[in-house]
PDB file of N, CA and C in Angstrom:
ATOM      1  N   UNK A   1      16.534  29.330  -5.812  1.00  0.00           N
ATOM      2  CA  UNK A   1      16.628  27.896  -5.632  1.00  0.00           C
ATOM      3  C   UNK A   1      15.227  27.286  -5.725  1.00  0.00           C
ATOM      4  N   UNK A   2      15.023  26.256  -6.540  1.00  0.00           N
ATOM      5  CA  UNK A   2      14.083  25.470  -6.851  1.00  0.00           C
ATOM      6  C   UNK A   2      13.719  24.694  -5.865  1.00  0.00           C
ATOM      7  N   UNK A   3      12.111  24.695  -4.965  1.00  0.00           N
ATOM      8  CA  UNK A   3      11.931  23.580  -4.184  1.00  0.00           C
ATOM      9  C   UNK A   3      11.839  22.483  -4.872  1.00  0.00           C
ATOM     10  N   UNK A   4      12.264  21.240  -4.018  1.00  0.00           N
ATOM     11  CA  UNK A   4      12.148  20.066  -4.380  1.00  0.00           C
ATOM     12  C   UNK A   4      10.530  19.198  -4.550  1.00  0.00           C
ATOM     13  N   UNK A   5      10.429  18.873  -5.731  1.00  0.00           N
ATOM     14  CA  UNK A   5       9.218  18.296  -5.886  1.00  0.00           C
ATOM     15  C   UNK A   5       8.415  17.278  -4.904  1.00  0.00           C
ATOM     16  N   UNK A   6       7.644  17.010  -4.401  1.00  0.00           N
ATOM     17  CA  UNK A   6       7.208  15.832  -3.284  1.00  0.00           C
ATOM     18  C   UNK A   6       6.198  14.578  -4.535  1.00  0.00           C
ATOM     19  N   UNK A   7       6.700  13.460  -4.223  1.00  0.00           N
ATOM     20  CA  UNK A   7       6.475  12.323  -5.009  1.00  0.00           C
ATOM     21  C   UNK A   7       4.712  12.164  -4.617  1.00  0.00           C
ATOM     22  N   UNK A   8       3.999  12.185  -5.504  1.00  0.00           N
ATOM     23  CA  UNK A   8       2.379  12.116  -5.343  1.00  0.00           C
ATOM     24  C   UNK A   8       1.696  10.472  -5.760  1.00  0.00           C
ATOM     25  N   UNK A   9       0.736   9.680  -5.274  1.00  0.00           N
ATOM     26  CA  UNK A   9       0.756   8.496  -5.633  1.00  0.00           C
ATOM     27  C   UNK A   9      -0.787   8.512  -5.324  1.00  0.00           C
ATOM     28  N   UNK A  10      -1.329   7.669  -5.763  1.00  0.00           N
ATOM     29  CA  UNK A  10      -3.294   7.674  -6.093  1.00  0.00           C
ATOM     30  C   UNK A  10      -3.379   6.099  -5.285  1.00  0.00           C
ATOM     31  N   UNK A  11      -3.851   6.935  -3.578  1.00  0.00           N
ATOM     32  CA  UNK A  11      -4.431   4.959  -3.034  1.00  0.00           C
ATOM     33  C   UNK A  11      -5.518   4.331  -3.546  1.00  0.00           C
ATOM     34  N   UNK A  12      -5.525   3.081  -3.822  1.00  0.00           N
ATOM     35  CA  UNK A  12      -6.097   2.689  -4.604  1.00  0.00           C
ATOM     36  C   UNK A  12      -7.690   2.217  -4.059  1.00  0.00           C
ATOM     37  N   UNK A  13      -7.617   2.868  -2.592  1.00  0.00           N
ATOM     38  CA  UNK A  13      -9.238   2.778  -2.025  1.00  0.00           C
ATOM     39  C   UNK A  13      -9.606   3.591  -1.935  1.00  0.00           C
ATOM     40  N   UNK A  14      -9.545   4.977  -1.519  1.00  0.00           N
ATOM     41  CA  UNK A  14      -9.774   6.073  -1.680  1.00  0.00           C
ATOM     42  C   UNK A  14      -9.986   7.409  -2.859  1.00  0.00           C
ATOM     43  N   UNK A  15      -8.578   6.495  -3.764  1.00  0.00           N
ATOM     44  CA  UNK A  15      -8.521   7.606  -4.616  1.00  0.00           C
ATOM     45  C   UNK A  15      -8.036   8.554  -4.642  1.00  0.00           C
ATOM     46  N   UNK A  16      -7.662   8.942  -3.569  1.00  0.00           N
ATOM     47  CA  UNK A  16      -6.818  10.535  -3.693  1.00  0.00           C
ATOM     48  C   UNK A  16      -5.097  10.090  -3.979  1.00  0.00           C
ATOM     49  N   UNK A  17      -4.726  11.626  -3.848  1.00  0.00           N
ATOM     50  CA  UNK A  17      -3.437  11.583  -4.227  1.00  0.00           C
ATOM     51  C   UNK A  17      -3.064  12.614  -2.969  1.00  0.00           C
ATOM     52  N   UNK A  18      -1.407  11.384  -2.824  1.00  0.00           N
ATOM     53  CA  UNK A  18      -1.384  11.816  -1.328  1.00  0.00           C
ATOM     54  C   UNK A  18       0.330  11.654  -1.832  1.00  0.00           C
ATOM     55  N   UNK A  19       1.222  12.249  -0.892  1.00  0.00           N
ATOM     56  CA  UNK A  19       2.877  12.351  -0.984  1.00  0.00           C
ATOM     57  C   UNK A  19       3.072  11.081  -0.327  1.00  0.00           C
ATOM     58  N   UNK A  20       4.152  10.452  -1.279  1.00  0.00           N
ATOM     59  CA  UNK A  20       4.061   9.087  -1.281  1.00  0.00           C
ATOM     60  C   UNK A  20       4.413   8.600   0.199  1.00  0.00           C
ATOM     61  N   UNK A  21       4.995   9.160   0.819  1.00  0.00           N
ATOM     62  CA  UNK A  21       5.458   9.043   2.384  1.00  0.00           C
ATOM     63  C   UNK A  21       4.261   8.932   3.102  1.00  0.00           C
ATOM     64  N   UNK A  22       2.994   9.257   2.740  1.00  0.00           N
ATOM     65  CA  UNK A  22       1.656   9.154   3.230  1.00  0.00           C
ATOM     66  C   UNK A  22       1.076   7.410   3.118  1.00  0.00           C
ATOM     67  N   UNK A  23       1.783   7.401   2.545  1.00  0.00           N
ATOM     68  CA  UNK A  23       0.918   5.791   2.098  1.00  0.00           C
ATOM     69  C   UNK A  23       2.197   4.576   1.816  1.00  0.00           C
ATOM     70  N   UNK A  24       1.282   3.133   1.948  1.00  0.00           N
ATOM     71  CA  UNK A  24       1.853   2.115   2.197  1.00  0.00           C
ATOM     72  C   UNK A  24       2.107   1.370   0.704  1.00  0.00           C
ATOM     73  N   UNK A  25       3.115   0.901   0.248  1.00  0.00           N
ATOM     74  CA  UNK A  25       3.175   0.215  -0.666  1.00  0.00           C
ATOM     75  C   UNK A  25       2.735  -1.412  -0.580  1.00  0.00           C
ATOM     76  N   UNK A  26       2.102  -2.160  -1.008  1.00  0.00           N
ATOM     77  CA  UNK A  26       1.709  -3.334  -1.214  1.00  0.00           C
ATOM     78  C   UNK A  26       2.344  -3.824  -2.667  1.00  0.00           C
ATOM     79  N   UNK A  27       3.067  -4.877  -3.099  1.00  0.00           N
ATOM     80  CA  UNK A  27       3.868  -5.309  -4.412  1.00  0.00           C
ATOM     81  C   UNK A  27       3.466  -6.766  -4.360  1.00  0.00           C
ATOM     82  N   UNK A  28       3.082  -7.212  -6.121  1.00  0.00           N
ATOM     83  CA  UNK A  28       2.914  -8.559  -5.771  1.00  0.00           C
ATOM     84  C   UNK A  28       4.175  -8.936  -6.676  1.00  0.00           C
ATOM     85  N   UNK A  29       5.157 -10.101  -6.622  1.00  0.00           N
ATOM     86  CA  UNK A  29       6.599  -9.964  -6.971  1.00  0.00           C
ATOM     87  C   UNK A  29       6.503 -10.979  -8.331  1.00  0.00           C
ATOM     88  N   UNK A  30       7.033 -10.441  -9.390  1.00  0.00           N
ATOM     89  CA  UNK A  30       6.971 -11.400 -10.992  1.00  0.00           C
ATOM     90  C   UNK A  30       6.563 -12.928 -10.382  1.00  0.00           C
ATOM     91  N   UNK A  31       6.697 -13.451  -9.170  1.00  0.00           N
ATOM     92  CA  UNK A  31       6.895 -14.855  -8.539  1.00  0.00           C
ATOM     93  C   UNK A  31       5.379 -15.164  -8.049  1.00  0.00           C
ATOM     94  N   UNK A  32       4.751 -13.828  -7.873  1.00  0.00           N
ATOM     95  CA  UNK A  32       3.329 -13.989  -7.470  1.00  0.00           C
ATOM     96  C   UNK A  32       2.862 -14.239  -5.528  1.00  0.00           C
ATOM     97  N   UNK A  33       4.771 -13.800  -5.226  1.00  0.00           N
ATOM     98  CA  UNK A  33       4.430 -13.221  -3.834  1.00  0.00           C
ATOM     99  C   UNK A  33       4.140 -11.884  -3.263  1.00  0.00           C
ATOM    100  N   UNK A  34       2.942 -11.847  -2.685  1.00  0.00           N
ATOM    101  CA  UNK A  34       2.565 -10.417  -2.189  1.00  0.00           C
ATOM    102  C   UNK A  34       2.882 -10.018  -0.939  1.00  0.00           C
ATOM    103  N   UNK A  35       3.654  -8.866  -0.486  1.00  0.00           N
ATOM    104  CA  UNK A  35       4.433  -8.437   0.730  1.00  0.00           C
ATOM    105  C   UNK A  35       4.511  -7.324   0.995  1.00  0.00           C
ATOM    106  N   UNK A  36       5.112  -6.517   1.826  1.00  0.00           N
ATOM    107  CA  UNK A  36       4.742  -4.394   1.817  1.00  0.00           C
ATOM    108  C   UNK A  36       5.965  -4.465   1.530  1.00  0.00           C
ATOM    109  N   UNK A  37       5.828  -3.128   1.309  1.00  0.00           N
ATOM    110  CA  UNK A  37       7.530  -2.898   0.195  1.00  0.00           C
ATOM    111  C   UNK A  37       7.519  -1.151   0.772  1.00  0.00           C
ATOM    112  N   UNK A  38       8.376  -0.823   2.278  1.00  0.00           N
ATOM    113  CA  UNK A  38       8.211   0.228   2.443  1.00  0.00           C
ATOM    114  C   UNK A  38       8.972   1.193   1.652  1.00  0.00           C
ATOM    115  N   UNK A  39      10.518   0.926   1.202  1.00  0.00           N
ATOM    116  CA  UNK A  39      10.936   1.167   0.570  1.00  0.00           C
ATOM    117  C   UNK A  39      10.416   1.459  -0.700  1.00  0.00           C
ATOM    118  N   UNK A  40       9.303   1.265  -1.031  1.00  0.00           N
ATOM    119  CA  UNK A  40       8.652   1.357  -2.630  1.00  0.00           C
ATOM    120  C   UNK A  40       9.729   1.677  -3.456  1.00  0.00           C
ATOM    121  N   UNK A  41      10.669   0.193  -3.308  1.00  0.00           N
ATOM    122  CA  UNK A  41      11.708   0.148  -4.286  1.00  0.00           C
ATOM    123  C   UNK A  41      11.855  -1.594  -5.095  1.00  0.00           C
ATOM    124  N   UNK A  42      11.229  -2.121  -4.296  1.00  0.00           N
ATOM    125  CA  UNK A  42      10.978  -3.478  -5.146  1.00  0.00           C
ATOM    126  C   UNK A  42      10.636  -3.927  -6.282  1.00  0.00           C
ATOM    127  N   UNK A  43      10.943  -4.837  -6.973  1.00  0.00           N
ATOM    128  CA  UNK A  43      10.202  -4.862  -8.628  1.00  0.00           C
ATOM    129  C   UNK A  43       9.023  -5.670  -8.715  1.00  0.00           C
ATOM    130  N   UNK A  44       7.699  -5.428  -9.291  1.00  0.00           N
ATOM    131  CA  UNK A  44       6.536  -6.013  -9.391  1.00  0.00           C
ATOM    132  C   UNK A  44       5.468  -4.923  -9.391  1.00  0.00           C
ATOM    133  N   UNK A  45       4.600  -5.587  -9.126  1.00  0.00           N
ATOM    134  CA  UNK A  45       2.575  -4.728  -9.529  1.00  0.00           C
ATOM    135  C   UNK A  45       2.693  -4.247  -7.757  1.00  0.00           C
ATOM    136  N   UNK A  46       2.810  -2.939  -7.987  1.00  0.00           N
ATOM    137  CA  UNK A  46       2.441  -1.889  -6.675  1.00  0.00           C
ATOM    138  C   UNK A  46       1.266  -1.647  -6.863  1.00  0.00           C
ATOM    139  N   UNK A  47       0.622  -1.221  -5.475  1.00  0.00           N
ATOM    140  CA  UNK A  47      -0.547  -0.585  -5.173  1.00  0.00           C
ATOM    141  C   UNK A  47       0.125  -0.005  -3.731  1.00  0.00           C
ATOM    142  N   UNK A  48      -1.024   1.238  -3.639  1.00  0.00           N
ATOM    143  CA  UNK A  48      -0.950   2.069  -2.495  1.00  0.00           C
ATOM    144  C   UNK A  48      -1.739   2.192  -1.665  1.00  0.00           C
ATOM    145  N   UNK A  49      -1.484   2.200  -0.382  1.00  0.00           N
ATOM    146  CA  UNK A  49      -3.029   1.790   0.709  1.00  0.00           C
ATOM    147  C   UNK A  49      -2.621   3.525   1.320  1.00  0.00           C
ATOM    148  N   UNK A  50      -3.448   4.351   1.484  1.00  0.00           N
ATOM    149  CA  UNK A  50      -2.977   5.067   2.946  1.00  0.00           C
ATOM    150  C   UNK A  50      -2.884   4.586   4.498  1.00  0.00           C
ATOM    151  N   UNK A  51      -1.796   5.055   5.162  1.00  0.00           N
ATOM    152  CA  UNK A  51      -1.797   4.676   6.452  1.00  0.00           C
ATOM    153  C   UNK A  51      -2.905   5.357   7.240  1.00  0.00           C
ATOM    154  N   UNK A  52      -4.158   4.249   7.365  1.00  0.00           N
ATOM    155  CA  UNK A  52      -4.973   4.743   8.071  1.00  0.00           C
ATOM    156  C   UNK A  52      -6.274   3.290   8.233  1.00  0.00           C
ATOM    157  N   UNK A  53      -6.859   3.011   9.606  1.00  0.00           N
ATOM    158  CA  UNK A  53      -7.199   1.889   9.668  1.00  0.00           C
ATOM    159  C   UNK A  53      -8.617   1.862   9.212  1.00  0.00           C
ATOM    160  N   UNK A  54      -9.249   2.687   8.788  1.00  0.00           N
ATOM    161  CA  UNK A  54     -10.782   3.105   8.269  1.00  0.00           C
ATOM    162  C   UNK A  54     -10.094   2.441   6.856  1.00  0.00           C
ATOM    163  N   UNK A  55      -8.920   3.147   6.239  1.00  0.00           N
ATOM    164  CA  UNK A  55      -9.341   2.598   4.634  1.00  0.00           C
ATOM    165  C   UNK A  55      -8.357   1.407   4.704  1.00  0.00           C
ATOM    166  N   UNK A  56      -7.645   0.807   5.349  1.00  0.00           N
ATOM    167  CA  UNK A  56      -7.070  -0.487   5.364  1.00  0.00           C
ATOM    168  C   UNK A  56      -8.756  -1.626   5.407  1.00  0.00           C
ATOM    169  N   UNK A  57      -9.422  -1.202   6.298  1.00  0.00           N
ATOM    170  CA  UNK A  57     -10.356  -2.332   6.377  1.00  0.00           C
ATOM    171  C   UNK A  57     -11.489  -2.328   5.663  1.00  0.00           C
ATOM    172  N   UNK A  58     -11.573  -0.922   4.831  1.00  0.00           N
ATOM    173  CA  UNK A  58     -12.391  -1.002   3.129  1.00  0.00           C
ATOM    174  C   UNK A  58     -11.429  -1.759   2.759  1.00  0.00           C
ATOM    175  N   UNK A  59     -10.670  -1.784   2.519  1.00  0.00           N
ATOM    176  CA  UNK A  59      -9.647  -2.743   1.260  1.00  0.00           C
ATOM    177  C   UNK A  59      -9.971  -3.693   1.342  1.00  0.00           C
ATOM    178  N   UNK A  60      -9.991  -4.236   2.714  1.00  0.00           N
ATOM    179  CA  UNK A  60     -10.103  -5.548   2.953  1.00  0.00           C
ATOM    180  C   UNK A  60     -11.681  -6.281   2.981  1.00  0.00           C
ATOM    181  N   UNK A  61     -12.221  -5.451   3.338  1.00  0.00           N
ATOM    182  CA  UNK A  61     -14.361  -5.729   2.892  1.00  0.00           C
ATOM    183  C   UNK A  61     -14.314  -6.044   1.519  1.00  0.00           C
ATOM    184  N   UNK A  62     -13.372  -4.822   0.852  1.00  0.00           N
ATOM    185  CA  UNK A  62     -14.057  -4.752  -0.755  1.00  0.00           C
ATOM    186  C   UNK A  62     -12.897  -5.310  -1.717  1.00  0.00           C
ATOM    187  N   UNK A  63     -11.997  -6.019  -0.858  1.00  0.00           N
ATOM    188  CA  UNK A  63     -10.934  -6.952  -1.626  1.00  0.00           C
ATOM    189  C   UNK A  63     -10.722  -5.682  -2.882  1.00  0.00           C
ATOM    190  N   UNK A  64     -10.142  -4.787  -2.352  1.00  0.00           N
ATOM    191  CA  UNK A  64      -9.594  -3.738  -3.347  1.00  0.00           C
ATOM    192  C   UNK A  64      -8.080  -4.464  -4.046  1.00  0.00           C
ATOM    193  N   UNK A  65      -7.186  -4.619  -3.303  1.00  0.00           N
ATOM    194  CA  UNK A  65      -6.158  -4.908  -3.043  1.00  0.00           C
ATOM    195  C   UNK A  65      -6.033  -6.542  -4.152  1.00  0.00           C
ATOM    196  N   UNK A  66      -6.630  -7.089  -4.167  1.00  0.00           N
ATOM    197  CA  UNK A  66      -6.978  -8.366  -5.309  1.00  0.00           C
ATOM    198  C   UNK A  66      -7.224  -7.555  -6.666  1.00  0.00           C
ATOM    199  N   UNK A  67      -7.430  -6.737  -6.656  1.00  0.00           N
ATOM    200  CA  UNK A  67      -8.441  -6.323  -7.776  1.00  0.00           C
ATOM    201  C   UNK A  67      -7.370  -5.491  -8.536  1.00  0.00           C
ATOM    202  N   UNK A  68      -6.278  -5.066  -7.855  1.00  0.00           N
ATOM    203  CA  UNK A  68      -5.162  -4.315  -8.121  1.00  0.00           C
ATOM    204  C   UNK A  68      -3.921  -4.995  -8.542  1.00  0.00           C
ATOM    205  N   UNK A  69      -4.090  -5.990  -7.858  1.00  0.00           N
ATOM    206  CA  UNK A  69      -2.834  -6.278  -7.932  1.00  0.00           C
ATOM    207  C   UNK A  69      -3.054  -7.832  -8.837  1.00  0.00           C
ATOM    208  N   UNK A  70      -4.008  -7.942  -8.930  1.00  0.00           N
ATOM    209  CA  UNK A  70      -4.874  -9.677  -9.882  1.00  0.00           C
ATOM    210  C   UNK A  70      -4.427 -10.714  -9.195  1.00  0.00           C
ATOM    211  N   UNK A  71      -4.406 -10.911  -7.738  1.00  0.00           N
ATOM    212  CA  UNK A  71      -4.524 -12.047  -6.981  1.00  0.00           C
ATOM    213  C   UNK A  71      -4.997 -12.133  -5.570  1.00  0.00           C
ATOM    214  N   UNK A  72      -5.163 -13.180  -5.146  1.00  0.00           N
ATOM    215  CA  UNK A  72      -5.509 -13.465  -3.684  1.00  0.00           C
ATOM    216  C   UNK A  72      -4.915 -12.971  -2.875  1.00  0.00           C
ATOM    217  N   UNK A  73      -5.212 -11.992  -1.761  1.00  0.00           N
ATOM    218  CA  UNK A  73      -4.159 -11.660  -0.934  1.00  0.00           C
ATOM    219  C   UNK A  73      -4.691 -11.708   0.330  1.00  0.00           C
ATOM    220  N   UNK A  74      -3.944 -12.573   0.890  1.00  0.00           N
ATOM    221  CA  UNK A  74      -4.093 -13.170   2.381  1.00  0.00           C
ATOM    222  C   UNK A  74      -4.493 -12.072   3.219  1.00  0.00           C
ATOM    223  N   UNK A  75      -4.971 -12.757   4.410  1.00  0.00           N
ATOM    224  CA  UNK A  75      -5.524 -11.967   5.559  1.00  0.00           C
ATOM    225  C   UNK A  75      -3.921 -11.315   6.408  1.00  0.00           C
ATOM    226  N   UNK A  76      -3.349 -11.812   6.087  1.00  0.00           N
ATOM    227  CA  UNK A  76      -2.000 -11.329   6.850  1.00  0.00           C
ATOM    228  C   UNK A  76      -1.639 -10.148   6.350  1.00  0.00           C
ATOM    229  N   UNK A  77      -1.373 -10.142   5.098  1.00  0.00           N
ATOM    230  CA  UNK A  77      -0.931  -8.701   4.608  1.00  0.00           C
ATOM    231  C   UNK A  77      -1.873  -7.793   5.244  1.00  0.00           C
ATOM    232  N   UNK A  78      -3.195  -7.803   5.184  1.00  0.00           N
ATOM    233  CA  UNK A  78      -4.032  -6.429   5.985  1.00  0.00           C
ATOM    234  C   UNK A  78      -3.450  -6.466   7.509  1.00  0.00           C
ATOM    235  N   UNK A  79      -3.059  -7.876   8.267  1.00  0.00           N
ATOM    236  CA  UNK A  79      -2.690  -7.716   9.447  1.00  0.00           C
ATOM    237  C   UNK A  79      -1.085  -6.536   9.589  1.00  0.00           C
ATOM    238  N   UNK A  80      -0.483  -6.702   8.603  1.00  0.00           N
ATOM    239  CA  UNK A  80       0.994  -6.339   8.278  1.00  0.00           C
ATOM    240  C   UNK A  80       0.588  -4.855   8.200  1.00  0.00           C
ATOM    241  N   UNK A  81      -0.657  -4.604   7.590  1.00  0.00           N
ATOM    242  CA  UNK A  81      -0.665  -2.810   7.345  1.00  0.00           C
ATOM    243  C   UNK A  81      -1.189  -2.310   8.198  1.00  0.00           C
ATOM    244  N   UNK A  82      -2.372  -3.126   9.097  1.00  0.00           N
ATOM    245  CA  UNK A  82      -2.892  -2.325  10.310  1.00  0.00           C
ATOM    246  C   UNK A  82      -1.399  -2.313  11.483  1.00  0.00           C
ATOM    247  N   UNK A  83      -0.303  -3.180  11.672  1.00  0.00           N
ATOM    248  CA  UNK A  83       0.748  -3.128  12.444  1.00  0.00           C
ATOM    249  C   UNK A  83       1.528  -1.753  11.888  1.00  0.00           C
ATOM    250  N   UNK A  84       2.111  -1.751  10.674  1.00  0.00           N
ATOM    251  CA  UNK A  84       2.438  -0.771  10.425  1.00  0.00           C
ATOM    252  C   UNK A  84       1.418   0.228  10.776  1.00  0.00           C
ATOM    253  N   UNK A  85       0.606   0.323  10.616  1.00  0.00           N
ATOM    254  CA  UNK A  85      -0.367   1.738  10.813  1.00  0.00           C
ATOM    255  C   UNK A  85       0.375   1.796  12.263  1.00  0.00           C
ATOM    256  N   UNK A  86      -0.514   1.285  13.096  1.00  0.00           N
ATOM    257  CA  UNK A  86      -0.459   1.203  14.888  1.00  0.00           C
ATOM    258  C   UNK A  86       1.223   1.283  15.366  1.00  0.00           C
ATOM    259  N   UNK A  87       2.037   1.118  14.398  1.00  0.00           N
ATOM    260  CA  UNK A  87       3.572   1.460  15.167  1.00  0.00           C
ATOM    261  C   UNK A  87       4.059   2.460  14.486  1.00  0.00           C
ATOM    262  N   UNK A  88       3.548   2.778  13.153  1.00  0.00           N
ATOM    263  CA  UNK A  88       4.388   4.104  12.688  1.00  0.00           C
ATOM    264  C   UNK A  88       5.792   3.859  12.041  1.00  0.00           C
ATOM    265  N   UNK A  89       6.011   2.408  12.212  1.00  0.00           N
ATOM    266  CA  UNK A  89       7.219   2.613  11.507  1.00  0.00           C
ATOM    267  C   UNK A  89       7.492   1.137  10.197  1.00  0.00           C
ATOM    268  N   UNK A  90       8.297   1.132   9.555  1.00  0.00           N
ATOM    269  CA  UNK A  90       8.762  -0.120   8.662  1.00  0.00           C
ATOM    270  C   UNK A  90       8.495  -1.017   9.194  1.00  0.00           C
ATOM    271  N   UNK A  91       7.763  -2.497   8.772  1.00  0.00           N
ATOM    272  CA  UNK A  91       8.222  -4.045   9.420  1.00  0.00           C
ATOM    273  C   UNK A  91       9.096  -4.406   9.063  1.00  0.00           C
TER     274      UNK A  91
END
């Protein structure tokens, strides 16, 4: 029996490649709204943050997250990923 493959994804501050369950999806939506998408099943421009508050707040120094996704992205969304970080679970 064949193990099952684990889904690999490249955060886009760090750089590594981590199993996608490791990291946070960020989507900005054809409409040009940006929101977390834990499900990383939504349609639009993904990027991947890891859950972790050292590289959430590079993102946010070095406006990674703009640069990825080609727009402004509010101070809330970093608030939305450090919550997720600190509870561990979906908003």
């Amino acid at each position: 029996m064949q193990k099952k493959k684990t889904p690999l994804r490249k955060c886009v501050v760090t750089q590594e490649m981590k199993p996608k369950k490791e990291l946070i999806r960020v989507v900005r939506s054809p409409e040009g709204e940006v929101f977390l998408d834990p499900t990383s099943k939504k349609s639009g421009r993904g990027a991947y943050v890891s859950n972790d508050l050292a590289v959430i707040d590079e993102a946010q120094s070095k406006k990674v997250l703009n640069r990825h996704l080609k727009t402004e992205v509010s101070d809330e969304i970093y608030d939305q990923l450090r919550r997720h970080h600190l509870r561990g679970q979906v908003i």
